[in-house]
Protein backbone atom coordinates (compact mmCIF):
# COMPACT_ATOMS: atom_id res chain seq x y z
CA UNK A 1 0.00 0.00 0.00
CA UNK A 2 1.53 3.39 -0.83
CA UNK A 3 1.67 6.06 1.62
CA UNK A 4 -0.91 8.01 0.37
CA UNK A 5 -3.25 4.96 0.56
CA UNK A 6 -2.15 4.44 4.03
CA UNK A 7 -2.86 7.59 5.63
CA UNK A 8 -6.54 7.81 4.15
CA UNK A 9 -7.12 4.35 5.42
CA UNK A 10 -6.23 5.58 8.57
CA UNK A 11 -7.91 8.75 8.35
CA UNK A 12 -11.01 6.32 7.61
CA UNK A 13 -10.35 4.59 10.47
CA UNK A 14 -9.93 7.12 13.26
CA UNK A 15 -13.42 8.74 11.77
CA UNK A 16 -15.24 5.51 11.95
CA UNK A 17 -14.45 5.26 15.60
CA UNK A 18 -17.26 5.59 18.22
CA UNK A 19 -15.22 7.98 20.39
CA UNK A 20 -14.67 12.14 19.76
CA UNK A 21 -11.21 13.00 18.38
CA UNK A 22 -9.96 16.09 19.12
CA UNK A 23 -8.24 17.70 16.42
CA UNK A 24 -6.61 20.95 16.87
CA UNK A 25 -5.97 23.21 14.01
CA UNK A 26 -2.54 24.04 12.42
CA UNK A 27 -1.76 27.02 10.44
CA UNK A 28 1.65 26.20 9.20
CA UNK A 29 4.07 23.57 9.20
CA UNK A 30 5.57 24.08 12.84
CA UNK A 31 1.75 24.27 13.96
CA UNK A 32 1.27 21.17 12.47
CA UNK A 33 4.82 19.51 13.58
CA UNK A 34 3.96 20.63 17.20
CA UNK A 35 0.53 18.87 17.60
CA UNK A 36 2.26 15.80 15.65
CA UNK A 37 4.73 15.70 18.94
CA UNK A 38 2.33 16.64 21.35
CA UNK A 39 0.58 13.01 20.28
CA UNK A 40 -2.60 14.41 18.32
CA UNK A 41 -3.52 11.68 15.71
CA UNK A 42 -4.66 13.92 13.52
CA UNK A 43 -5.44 18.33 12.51
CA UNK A 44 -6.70 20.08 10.14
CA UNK A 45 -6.08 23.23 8.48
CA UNK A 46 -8.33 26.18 7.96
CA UNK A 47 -7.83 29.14 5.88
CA UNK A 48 -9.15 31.71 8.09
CA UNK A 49 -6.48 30.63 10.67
CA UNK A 50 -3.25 30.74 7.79
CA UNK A 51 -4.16 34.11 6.68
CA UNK A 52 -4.88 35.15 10.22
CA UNK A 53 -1.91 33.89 11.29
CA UNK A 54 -0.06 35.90 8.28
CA UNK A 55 -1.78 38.87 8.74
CA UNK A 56 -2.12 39.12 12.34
CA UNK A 57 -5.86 39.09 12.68
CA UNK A 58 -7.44 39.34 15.51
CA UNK A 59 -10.70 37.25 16.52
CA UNK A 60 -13.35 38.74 14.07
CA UNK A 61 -16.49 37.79 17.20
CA UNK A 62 -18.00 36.32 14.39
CA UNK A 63 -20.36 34.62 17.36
CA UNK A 64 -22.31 37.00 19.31
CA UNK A 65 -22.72 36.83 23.57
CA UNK A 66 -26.34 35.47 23.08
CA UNK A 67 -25.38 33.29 20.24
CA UNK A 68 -22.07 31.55 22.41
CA UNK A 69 -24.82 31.18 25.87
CA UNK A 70 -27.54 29.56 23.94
CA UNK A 71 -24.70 26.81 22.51
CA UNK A 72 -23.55 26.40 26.21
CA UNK A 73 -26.81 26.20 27.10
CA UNK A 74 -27.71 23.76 24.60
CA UNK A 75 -24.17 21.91 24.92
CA UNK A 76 -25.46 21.27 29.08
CA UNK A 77 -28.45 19.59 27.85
């Protein structure tokens, strides 16, 4: 099996479990290299968090107060 073949038979695998997964996000190759040692099986990339990252954005509070407390709230249930 090639490499490439591997790791999306593994990616198969660890999404097919019954259990969560975290899975931080990277936004470079150091990002990623760090959660690779820190023992994450897997992250993903996201383009709002490269460009941020390039540009130095700050968090846009794309989510409002009310919006954030009725996902807690919902999340508790």
């Amino acid at each position: 099996m090639t490499g490439r073949l591997h790791k999306a038979a593994k990616l198969r695998q660890l999404l097919e479990a019954p259990e969560f997964i975290i899975m931080p996000c990277c936004y470079d190759g150091i990002s990623a290299k760090l959660i690779q040692q820190c023992g994450y099986p897997l992250t993903f990339m996201s383009g709002f968090a490269v460009s941020a990252a390039r540009t130095d954005a700050r968090d846009t509070h794309g989510l409002s107060e009310a919006e954030a407390s009725l996902l807690n709230l919902k999340a508790e249930l």
